[in-house]
Structure formats: structure tokens, C-alpha cells
C-alpha atoms as a PDB file:
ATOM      1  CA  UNK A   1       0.000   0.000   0.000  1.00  0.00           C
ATOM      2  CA  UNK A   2       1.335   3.784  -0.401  1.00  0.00           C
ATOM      3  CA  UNK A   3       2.421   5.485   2.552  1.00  0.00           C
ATOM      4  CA  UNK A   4      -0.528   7.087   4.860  1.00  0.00           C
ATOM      5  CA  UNK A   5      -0.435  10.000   6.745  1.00  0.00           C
ATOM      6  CA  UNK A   6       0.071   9.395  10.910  1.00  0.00           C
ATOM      7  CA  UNK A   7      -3.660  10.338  10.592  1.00  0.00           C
ATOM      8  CA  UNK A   8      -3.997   7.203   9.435  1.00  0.00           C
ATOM      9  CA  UNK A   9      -3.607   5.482  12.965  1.00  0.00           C
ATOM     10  CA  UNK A  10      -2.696   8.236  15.498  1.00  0.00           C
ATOM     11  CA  UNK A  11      -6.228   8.724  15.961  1.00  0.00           C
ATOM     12  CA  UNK A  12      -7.079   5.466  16.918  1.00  0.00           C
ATOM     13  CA  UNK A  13      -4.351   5.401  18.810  1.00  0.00           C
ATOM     14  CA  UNK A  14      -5.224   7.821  21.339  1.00  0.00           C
ATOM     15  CA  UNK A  15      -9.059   6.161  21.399  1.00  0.00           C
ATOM     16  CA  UNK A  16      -7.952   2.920  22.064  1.00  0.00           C
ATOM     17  CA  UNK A  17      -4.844   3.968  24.843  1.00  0.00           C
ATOM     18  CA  UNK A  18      -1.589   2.532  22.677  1.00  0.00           C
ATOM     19  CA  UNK A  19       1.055   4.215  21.100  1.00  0.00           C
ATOM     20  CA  UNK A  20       2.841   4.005  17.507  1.00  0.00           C
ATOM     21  CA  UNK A  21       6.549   3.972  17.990  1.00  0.00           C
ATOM     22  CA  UNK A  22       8.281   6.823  15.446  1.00  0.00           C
ATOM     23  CA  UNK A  23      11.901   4.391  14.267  1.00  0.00           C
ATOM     24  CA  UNK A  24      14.429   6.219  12.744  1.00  0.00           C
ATOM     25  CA  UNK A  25      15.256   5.548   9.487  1.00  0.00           C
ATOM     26  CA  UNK A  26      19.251   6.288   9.234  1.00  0.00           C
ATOM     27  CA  UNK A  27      20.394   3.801   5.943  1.00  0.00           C
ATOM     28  CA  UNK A  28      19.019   0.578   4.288  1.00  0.00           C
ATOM     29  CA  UNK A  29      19.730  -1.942   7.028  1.00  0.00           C
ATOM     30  CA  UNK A  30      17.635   0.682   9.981  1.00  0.00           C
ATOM     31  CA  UNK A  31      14.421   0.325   6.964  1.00  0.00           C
ATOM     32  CA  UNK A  32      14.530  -3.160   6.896  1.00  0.00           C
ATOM     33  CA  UNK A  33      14.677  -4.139  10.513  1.00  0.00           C
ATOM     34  CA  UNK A  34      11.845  -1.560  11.080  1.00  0.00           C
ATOM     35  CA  UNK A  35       9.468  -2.819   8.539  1.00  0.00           C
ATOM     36  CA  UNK A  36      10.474  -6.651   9.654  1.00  0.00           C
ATOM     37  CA  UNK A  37       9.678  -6.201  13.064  1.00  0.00           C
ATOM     38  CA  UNK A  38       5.934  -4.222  11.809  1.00  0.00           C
ATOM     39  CA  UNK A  39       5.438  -7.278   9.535  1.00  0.00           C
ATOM     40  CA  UNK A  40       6.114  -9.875  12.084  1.00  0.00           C
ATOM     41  CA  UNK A  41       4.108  -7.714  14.846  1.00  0.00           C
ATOM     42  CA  UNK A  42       1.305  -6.430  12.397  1.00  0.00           C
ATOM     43  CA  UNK A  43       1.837  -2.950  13.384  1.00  0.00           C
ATOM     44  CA  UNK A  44       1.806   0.629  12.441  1.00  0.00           C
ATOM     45  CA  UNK A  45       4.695   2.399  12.185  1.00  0.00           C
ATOM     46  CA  UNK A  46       6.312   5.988  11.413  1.00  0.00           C
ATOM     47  CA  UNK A  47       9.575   6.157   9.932  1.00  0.00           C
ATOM     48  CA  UNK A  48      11.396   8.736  11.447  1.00  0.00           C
ATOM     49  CA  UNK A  49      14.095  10.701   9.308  1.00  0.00           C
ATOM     50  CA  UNK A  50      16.163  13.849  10.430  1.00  0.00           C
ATOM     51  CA  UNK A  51      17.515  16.428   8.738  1.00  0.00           C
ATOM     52  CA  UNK A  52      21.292  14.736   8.737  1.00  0.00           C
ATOM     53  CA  UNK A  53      19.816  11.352   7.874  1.00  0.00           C
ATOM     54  CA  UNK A  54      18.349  13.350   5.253  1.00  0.00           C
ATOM     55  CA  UNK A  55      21.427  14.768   3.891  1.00  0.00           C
ATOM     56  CA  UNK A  56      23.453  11.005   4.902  1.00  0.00           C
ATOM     57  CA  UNK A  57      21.240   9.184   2.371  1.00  0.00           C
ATOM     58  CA  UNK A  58      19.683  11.637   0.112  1.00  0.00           C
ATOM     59  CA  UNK A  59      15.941  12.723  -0.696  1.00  0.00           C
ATOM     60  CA  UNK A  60      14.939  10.275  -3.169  1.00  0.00           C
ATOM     61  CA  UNK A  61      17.075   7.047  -1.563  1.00  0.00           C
ATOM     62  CA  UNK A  62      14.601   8.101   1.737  1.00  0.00           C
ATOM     63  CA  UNK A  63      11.461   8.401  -0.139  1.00  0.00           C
ATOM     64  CA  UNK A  64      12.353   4.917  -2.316  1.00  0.00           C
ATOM     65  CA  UNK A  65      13.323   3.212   1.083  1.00  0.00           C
ATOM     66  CA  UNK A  66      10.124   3.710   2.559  1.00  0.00           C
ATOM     67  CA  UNK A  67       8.053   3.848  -0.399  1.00  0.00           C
ATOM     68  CA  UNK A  68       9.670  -0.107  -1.102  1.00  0.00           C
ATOM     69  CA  UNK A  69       9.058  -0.700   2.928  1.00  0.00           C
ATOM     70  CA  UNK A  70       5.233   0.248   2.655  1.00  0.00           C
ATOM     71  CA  UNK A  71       5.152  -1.932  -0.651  1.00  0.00           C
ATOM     72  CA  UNK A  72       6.682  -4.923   0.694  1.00  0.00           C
ATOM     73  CA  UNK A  73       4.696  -4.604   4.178  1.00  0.00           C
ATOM     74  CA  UNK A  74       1.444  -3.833   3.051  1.00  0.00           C
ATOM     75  CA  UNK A  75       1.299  -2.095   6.892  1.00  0.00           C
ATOM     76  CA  UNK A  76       0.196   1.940   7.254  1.00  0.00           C
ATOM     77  CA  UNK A  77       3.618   3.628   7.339  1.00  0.00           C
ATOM     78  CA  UNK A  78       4.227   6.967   7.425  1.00  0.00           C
ATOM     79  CA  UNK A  79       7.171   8.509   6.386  1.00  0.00           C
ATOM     80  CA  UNK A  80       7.884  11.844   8.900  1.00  0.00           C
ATOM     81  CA  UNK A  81      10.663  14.291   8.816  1.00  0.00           C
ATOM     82  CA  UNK A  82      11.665  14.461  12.391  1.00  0.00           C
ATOM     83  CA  UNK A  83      12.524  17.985  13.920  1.00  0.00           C
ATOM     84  CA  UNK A  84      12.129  19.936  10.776  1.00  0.00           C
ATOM     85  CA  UNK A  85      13.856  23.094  11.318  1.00  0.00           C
ATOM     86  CA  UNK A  86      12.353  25.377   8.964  1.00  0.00           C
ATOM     87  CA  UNK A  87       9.093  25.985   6.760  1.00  0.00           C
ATOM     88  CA  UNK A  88      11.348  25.041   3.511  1.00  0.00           C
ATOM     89  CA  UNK A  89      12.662  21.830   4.334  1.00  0.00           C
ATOM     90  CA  UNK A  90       9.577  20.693   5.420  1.00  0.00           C
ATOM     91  CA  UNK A  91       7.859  21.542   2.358  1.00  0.00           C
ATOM     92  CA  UNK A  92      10.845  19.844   0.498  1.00  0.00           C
ATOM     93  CA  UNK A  93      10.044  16.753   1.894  1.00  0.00           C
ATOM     94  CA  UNK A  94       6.733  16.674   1.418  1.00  0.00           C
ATOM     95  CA  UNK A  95       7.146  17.489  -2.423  1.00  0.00           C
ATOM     96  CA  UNK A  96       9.417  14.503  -2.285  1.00  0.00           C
ATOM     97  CA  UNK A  97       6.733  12.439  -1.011  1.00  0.00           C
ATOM     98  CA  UNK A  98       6.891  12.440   2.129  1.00  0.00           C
ATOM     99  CA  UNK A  99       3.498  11.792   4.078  1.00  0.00           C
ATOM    100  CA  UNK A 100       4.108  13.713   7.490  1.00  0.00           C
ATOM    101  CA  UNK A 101       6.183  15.959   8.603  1.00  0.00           C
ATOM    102  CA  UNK A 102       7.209  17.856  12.086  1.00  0.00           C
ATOM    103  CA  UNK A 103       8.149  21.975  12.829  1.00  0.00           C
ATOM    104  CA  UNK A 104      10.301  22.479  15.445  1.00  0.00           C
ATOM    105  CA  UNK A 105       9.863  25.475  16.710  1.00  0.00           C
ATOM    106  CA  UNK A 106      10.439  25.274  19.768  1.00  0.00           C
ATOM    107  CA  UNK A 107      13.437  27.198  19.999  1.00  0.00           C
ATOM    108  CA  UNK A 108      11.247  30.239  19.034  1.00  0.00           C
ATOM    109  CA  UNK A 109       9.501  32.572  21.054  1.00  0.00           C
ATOM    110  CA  UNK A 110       5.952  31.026  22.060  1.00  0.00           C
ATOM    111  CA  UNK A 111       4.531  33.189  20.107  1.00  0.00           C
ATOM    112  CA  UNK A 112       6.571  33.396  16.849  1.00  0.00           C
ATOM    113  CA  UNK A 113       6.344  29.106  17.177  1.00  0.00           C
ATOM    114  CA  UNK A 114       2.940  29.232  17.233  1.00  0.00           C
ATOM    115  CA  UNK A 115       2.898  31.260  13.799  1.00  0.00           C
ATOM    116  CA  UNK A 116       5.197  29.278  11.924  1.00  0.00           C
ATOM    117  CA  UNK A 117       3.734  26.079  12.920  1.00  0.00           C
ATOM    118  CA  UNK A 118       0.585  27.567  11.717  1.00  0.00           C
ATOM    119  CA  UNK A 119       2.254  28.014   8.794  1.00  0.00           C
ATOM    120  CA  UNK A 120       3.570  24.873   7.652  1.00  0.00           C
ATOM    121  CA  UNK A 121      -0.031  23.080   9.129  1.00  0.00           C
ATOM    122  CA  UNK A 122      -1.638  25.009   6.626  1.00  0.00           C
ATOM    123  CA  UNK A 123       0.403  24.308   3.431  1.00  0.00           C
ATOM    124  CA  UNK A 124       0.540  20.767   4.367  1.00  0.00           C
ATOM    125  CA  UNK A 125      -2.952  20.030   5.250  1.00  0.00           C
ATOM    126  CA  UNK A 126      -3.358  21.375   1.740  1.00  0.00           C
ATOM    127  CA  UNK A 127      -1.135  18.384   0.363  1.00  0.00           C
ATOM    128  CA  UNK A 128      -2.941  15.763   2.651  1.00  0.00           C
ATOM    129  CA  UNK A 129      -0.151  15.649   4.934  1.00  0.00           C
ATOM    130  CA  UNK A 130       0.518  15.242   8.165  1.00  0.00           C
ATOM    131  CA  UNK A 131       2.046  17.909  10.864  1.00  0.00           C
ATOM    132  CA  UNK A 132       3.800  17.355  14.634  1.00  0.00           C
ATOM    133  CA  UNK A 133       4.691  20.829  16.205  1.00  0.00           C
ATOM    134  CA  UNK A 134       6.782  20.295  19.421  1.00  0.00           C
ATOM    135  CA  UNK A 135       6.324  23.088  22.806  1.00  0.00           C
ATOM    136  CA  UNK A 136       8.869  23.131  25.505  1.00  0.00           C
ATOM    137  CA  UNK A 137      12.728  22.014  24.694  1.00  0.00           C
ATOM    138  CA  UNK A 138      13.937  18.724  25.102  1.00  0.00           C
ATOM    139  CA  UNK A 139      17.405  18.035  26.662  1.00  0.00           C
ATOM    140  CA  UNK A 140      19.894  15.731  25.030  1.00  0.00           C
ATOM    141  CA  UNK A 141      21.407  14.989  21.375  1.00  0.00           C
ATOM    142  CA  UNK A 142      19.483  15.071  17.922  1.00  0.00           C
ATOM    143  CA  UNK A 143      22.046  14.636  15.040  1.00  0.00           C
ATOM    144  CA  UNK A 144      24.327  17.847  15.852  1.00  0.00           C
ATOM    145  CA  UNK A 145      21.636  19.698  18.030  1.00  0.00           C
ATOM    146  CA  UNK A 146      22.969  19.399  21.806  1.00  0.00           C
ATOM    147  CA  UNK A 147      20.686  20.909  24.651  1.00  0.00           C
ATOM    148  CA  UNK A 148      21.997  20.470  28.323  1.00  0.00           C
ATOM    149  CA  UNK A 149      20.024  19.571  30.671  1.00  0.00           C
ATOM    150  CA  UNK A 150      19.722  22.830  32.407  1.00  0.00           C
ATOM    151  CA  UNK A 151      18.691  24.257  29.395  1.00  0.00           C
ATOM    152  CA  UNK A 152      15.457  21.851  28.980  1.00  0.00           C
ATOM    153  CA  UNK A 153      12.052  23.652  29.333  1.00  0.00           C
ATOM    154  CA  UNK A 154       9.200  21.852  30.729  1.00  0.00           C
ATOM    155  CA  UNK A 155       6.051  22.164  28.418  1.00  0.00           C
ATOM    156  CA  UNK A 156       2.865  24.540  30.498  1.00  0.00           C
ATOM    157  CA  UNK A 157      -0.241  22.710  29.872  1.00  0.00           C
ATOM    158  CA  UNK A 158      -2.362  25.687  29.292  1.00  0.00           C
ATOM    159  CA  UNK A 159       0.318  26.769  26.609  1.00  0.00           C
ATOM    160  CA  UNK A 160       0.116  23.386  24.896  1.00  0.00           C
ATOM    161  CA  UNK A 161      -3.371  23.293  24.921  1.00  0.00           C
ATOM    162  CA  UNK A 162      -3.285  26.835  23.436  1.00  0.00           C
ATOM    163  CA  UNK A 163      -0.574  25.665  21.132  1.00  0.00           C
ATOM    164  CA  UNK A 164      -2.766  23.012  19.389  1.00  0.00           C
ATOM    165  CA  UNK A 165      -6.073  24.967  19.308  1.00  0.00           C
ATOM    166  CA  UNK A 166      -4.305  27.811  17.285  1.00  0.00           C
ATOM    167  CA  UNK A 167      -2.115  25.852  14.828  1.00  0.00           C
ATOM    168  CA  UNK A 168      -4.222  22.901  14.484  1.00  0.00           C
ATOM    169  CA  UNK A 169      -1.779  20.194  14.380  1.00  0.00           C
ATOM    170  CA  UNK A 170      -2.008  16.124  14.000  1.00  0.00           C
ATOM    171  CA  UNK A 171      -0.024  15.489  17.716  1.00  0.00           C
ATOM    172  CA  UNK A 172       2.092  17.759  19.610  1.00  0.00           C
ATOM    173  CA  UNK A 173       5.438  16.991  21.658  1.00  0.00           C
ATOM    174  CA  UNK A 174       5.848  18.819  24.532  1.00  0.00           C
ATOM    175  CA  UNK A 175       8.889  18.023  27.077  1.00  0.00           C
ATOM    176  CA  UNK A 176       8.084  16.403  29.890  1.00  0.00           C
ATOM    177  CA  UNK A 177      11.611  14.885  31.364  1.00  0.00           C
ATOM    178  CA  UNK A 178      12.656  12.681  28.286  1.00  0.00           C
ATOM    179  CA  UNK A 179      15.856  13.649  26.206  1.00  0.00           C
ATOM    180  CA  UNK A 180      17.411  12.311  23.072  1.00  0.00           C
ATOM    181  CA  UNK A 181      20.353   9.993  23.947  1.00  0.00           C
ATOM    182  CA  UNK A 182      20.755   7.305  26.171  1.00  0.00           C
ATOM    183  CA  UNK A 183      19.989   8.228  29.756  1.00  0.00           C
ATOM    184  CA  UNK A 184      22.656   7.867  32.662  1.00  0.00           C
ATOM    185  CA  UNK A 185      19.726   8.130  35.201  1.00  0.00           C
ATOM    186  CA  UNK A 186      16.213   7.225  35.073  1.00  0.00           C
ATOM    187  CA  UNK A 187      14.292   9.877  33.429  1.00  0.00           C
ATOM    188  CA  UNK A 188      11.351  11.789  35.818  1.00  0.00           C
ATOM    189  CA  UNK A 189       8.650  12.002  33.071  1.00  0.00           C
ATOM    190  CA  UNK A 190       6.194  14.443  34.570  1.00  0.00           C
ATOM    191  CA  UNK A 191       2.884  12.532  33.798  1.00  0.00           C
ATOM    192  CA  UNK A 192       0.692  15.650  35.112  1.00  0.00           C
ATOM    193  CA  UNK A 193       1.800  17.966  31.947  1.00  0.00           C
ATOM    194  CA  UNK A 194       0.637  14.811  29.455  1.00  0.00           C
ATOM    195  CA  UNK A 195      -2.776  14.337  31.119  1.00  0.00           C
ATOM    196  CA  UNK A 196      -3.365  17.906  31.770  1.00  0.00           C
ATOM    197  CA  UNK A 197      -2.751  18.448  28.020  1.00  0.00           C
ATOM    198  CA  UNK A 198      -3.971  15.046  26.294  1.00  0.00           C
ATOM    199  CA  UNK A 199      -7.163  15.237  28.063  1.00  0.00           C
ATOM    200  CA  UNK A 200      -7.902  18.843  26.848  1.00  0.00           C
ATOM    201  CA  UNK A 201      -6.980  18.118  23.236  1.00  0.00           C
ATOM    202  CA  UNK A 202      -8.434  15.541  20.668  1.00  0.00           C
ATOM    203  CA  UNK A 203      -4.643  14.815  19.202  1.00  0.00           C
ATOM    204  CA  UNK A 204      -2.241  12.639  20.747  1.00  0.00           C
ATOM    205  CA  UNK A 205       1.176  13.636  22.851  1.00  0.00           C
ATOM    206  CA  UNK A 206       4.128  12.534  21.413  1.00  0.00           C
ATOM    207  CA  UNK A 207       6.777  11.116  23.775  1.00  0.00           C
ATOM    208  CA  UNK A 208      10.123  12.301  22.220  1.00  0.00           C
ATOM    209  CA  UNK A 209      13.505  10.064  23.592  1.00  0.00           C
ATOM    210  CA  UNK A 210      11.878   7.066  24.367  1.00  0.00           C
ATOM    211  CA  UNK A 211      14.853   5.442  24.322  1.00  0.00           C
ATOM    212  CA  UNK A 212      16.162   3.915  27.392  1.00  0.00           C
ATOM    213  CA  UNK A 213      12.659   4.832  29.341  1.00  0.00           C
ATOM    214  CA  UNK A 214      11.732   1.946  31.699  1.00  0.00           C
ATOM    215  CA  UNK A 215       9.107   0.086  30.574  1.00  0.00           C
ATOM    216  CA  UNK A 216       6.653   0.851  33.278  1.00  0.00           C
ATOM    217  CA  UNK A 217       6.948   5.133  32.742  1.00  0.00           C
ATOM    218  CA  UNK A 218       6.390   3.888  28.949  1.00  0.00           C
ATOM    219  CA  UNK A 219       2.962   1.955  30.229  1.00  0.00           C
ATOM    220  CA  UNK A 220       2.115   5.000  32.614  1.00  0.00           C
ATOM    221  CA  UNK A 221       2.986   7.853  29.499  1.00  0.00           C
ATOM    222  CA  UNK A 222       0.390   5.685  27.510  1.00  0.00           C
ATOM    223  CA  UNK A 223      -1.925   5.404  29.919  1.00  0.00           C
ATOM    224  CA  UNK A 224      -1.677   9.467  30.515  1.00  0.00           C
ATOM    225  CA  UNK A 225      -2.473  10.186  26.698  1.00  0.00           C
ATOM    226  CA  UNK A 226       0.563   9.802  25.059  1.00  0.00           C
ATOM    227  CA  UNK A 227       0.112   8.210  21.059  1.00  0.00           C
ATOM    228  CA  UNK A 228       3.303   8.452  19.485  1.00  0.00           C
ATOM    229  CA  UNK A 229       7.210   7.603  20.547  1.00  0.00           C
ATOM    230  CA  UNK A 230      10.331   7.891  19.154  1.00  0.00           C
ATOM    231  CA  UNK A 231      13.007   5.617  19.420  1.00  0.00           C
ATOM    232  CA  UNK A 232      16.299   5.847  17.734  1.00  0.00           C
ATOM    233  CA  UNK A 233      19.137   5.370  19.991  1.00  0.00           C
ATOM    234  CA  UNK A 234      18.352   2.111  20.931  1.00  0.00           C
ATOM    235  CA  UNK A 235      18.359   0.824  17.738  1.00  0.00           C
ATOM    236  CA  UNK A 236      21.961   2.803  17.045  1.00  0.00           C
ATOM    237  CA  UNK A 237      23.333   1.261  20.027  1.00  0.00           C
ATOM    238  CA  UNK A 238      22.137  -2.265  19.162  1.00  0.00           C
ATOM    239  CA  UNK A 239      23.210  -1.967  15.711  1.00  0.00           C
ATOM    240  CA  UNK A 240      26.812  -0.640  16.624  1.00  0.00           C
ATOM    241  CA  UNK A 241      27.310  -3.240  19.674  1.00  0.00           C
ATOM    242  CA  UNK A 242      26.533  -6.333  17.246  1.00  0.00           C
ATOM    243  CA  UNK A 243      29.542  -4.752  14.765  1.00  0.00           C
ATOM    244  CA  UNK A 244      31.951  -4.345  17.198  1.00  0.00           C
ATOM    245  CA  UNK A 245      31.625  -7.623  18.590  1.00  0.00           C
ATOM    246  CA  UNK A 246      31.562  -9.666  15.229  1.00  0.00           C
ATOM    247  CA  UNK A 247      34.695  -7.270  14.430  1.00  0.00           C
ATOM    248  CA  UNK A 248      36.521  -8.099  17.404  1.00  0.00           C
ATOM    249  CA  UNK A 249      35.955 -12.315  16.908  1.00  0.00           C
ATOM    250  CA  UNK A 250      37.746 -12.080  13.736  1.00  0.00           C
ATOM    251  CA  UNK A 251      39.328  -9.372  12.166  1.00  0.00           C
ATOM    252  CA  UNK A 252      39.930 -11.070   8.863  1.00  0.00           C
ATOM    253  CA  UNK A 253      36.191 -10.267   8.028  1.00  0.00           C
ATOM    254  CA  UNK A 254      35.512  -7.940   5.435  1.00  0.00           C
ATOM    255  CA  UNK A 255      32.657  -8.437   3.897  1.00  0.00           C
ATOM    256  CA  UNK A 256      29.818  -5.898   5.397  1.00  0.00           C
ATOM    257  CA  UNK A 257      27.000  -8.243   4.925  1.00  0.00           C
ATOM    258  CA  UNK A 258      29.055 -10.606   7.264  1.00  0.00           C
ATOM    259  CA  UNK A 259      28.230  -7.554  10.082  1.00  0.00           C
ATOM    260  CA  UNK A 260      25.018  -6.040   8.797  1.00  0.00           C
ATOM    261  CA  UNK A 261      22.477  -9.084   8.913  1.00  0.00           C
ATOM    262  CA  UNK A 262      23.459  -9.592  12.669  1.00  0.00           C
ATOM    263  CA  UNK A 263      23.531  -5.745  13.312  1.00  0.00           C
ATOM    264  CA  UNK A 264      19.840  -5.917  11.352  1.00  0.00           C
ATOM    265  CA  UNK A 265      18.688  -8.799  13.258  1.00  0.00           C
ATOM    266  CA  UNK A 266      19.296  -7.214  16.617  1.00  0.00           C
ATOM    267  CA  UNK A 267      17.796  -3.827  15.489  1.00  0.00           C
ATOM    268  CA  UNK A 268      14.441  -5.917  14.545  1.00  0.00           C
ATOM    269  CA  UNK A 269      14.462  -7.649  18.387  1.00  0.00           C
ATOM    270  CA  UNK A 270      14.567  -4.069  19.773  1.00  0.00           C
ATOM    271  CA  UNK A 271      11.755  -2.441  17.293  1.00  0.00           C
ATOM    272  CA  UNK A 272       9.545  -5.873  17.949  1.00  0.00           C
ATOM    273  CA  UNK A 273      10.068  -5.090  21.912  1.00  0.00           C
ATOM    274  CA  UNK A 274       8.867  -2.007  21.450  1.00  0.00           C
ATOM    275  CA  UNK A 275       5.835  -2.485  19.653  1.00  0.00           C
ATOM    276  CA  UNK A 276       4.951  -5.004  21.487  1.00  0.00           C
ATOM    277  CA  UNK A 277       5.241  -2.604  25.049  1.00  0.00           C
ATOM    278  CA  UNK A 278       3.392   0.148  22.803  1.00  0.00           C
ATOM    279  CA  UNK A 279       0.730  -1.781  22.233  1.00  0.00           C
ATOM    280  CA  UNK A 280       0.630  -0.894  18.297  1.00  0.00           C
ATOM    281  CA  UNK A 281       1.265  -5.004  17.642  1.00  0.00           C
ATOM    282  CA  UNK A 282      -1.727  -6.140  15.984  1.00  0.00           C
ATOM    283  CA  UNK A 283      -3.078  -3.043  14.973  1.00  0.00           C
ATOM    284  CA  UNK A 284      -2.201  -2.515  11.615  1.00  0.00           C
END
């Protein structure tokens, strides 16, 4: 089937209390473990792509990867550019095919983020796509964006909630104690600011840095009205422990297929995990 907007799912999603984990897509072998793991687990998923895994595999390779992926499957993927940074790239992508996109604005003024989130919602509701906006800042790494953690902003309901209602997007990420990365501690997800917001809005909260989150905050998030997570790291760290190790039995190897089916297997483990603790498996 083509690719579907996250309107596709995200709606039941937040009816029906799951979630529809976001995977980033960062080169052939992160495609294929993603769409294995939604084939063997029935599920919905979003393929995540940044703006540097954008530039690391180029426009069309993304857009024929997942385009091939939602062939192959049959499943309702959506392919999303993750933490679009300005009204132009997102429209880029979306003339390239893809089926959702997210602003980031939320290194702008409230004000000005609301307005250019407004923006891009309206040109790409035009196209019969999708749109995340994202309210508050979230700590950690994102390709070459670091924010410390002192520099993270907790999300204010009543902003959020404002937020939505005047740029009308599809799901909005607010921070709420996650961070890209790996954690060294265990996150403090503030489950207040997603219930005070989810239950006031008719769209979904996206959980951003779902990676590394213990299973039972992931159950609780859920539970509080979060639809959509993104996981990334996790699969990255899988990937790159599986090379290393086959490396380091023999260094004679060469070939990268000898590396890259392992490194894909244990990628599809950690995306079938996840869906499975979503609760999107079945629900394609």
C-alpha cells in the first residue's frame, strides 16, 4: 500500500490507549529491521528521518526506502521528517513524497512558534499531509543539536493546549523529562503535563527520547495520553554493539554483509520489543 499520513492510525491510537513507535530511518539496514519487526508484529509504524539522515542518504534514496518498505509490508507507514527546522525543508520533503512531517519550533519565542507552525499546518494540510509541532525544549542529542540539561524547558499545559487549538496540528510533543540519547539516570517524566494536556486536546502527545525509558513510565505515558514515541538510539546502540563484537571475533572479516544481517537482526528484536510494550502489535 502507499504510505498514509500518521492520521492514518494516530487517531485510533489515542481512542484505544496505545502508542505508535516513530523508528528512525538512518540507511538501508535501519528500513529493513523496522518494517520486519511491523510485519512480524502487524503494526503501524512511522519512519522517522532527520535532517542529517536526510542529507546522509539523500531525498529520493529516503522516499524509495520507505516507499519499497510500505510496498513490501502492506502495513500503514508513514514517512515523517523528524525535527524539521524550517518551513522550507519541510515543504521539500513533502514534495518529495513524504506523508508527514514535524516543525520544530520550539526554539522560538511562544509566540513566533505558534505562527510558523501555523504556517507549515496550513500548506501541508493542503497536500494531505501530516504535521507534529513540538512546545517546551527537550534536553539531550538530535544529530548535531545538543541541549543540556539545564537548558530543557518543561512544556505549560495551558500553553500546549493553546498551542494546538491555534495551529491545528495532528499530535504535539511537549517536554516532559525525556531527552534524546541514552539516559545515565532514570528519566522523571512528569505525567501531570501529558494528562493535563492530552485530556484537553483531541490529538495525541508525542513522547520524544523514548529510548532507554523503563518500561513501566512507557505503560504510565500511555496510559496518561501519550500516542506516538520515538526511538532511535536504541536501535543505534544495538546496531553498533553487534559490529563491534563480530569485528573483534575475527578481524579477517571484510565483507559488510558478514556484520550487517546480525547488526539488522538485533535492530528488529529491539523495534519488535517495542511495539509489542506500545501496544501498536496487531493493529495494523
Amino acid at each position: 500500500m502507499p504510505l498514509v499520513t500518521m492520521n492514518d492510525f494516530l487517531p485510533r491510537a489515542k481512542a484505544n490507549r496505545f502508542a505508535v513507535g516513530q523508528f528512525n530511518m538512518n540507511n538501508l539496514e535501519f528500513a529493513q529491521a523496522i518494517t520486519e519487526a511491523g510485519i512480524a508484529e502487524k503494526a503501524p509504524f512511522i519512519f522517522g528521518v532527520s535532517e542529517g539522515a536526510l542529507k546522509y542518504m539523500g531525498m529520493e534514496n529516503t522516499v524509495a526506502l520507505a516507499e519499497a518498505a510500505a510496498k513490501k509490508s502492506g502495513l500503514p507507514i508513514a514517512l515523517h521528517l523528524d525535527h524539521g527546522s524550517t518551513f522550507e525543508v519541510a515543504m521539500a520533503c513533502i514534495r518529495a513524497g513524504f506523508s508527514s512531517v514535524m516543525f520544530d519550533g520550539s526554539h522560538h519565542p511562544f509566540e513566533e512558534n505558534i505562527k510558523l507552525t501555523r504556517e507549515v499546518v496550513r500548506a501541508a494540510h493542503a497536500m494531505g499531509v501530516s504535521v507534529e509541532g513540538e512546545l517546551g525544549t527537550i534536553g539531550g542529542v538530535e544529530d548535531d543539536i545538543s541541549v543540556a540539561e539545564e537548558d530543557a524547558n518543561l512544556a505549560k499545559p495551558e500553553e500546549a493546549i493553546r498551542f494546538y487549538e491555534e495551529t491545528g496540528v495532528d499530535c504535539v510533543a511537549i517536554a516532559v523529562g525525556t531527552a534524546h540519547g541514552m539516559y545515565k539516570g532514570e528519566p522523571k517524566i512528569h505525567y501531570d503535563i501529558i494528562e493535563a494536556v492530552a485530556s484537553k486536546i483531541p490529538v495525541p502527545v508525542v513522547l520524544h527520547g523514548g529510548s532507554g525509558v523503563p518500561d513501566d513510565a512507557i505503560i504510565k505515558s500511555i496510559a496518561a495520553g501519550v500516542g506516538k514515541i520515538n526511538v532511535n538510539t536504541e536501535n543505534q546502540v544495538a546496531m553498533t554493539n553487534v559490529i563491534r563484537e563480530v569485528l573483534n571475533k575475527d578481524g579477517k572479516i571484510y565483507d559488510p554483509r558478514k556484520y550487517l544481517v546480525p547488526a539488522r537482526n538485533a535492530m528488529i528484536e529491539v523495534v519488535r520489543t517495542k511495539m509489542r510494550l506500545f501496544g501498536s502489535s496487531g493493529q495494523a
